[in-house]
Protein backbone atom coordinates (compact mmCIF):
# COMPACT_ATOMS: atom_id res chain seq x y z
CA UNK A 1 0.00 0.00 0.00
CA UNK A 2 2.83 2.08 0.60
CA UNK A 3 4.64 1.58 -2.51
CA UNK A 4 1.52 2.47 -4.36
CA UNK A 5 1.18 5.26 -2.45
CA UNK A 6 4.72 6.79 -2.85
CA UNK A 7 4.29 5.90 -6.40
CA UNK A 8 1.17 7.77 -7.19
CA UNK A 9 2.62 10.47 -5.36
CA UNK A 10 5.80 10.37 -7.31
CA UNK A 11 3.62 10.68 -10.71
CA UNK A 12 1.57 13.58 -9.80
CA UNK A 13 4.96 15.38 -8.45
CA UNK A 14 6.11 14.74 -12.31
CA UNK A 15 3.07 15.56 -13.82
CA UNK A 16 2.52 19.55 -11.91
CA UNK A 17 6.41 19.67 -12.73
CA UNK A 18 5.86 19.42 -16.65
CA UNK A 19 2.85 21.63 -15.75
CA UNK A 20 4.89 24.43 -15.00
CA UNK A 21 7.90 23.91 -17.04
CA UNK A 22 5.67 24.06 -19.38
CA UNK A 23 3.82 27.22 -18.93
CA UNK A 24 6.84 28.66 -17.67
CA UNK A 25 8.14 27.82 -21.81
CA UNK A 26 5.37 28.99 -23.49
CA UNK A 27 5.32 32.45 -21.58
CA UNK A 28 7.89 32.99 -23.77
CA UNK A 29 5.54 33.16 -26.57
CA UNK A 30 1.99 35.07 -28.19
CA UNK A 31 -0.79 33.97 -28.66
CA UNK A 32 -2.20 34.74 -32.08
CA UNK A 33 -4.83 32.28 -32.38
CA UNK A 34 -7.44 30.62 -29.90
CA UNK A 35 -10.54 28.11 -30.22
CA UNK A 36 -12.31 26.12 -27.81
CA UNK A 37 -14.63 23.30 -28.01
CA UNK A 38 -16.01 22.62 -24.06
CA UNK A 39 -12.89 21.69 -21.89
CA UNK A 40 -10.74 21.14 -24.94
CA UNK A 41 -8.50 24.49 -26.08
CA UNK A 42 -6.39 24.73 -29.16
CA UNK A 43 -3.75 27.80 -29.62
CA UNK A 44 -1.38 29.12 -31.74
CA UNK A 45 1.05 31.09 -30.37
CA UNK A 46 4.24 32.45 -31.68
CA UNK A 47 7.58 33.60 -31.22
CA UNK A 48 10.17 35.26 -33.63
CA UNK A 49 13.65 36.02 -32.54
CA UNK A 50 17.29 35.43 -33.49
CA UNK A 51 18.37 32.34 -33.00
CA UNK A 52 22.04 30.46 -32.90
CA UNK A 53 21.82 28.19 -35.32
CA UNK A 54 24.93 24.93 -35.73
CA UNK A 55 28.25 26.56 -37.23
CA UNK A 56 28.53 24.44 -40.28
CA UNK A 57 24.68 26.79 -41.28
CA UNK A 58 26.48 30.21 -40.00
CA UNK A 59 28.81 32.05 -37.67
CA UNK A 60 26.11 34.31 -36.94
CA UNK A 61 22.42 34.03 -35.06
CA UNK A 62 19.44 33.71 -37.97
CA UNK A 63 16.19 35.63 -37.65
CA UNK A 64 13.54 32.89 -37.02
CA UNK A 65 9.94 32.42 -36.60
CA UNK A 66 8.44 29.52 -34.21
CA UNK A 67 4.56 28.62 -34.41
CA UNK A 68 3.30 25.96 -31.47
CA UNK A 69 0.80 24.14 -31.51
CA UNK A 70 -1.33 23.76 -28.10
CA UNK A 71 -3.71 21.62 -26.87
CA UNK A 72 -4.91 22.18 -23.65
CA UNK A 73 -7.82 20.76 -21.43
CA UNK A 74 -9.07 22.37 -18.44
CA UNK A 75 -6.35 24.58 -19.15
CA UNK A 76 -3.11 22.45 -18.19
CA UNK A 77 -1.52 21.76 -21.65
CA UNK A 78 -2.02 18.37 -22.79
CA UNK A 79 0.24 18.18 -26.12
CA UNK A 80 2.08 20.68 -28.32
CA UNK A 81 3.83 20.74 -31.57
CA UNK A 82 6.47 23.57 -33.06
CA UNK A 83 7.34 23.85 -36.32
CA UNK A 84 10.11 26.74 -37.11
CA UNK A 85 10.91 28.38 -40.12
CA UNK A 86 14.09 30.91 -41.14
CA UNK A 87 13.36 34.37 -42.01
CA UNK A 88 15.20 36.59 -44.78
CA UNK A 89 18.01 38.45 -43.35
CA UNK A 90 16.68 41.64 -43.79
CA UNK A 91 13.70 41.00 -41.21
CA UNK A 92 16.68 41.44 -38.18
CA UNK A 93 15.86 45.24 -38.23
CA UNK A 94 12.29 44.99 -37.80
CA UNK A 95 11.74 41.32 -35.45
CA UNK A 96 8.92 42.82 -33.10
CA UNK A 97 7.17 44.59 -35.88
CA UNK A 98 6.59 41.37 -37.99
CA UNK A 99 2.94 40.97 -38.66
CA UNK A 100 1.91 36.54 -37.82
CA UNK A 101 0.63 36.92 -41.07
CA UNK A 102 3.25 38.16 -43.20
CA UNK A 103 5.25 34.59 -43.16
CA UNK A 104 2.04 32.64 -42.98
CA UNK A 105 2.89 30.62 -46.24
CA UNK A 106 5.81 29.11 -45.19
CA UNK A 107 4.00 27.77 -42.17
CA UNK A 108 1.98 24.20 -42.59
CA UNK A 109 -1.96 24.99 -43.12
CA UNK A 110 -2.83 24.15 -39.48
CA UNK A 111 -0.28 26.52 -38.11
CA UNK A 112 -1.86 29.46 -40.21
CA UNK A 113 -3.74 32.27 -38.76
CA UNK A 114 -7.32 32.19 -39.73
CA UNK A 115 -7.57 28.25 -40.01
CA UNK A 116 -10.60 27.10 -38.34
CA UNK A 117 -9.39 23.81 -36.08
CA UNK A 118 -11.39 21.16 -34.42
């Protein structure tokens, strides 16, 4: 009884701590999209900054936009896929004044703003 117990307890502990690790990783990111169908939740969200990239690609850091994928029910995210895509060089001036729908194209269709999902 104890084992079960301690191991039950064990599993939640890892559960809330993927919880917040988590959230705490997707703060990092907008949301540009949002539906919901009862207790399910599906979200876009976004985030488009340099990023290193390996040497062998370049020396330097690459503008880059990330799209994710949420699912969430009851709120606590459930699954999530990111797909990320490289930007032309001369977006580095203007990163925070990128519009989600100016690369949209490059993204897969259910990644793309306006896409009705679920």
């Amino acid at each position: 009884m104890l084992t079960a117990t301690t191991f039950l307890l064990a599993l939640l502990l890892m559960l809330v701590a993927r919880e917040v690790y988590l959230e705490l990783w997707l703060h990092r990111s907008t949301r540009i999209q949002r539906s919901r169908q009862g207790w399910v939740a599906t979200e876009i969200r976004r985030r488009v900054a340099m990023e290193e990239v390996p040497v062998h690609v370049s020396a330097y850091p690459l503008p880059r936009e990330e799209r994710i994928l949420v699912s969430r029910v009851l709120g606590l995210v459930i699954w999530h896929r990111e797909v990320s895509v490289g930007l032309p060089a001369s977006a580095c001036e203007r990163l925070s004044a990128i519009a989600p729908q100016e690369f949209d194209q490059q993204f897969p269709p259910w990644l793309r703003v306006g896409v009705v999902r679920i």
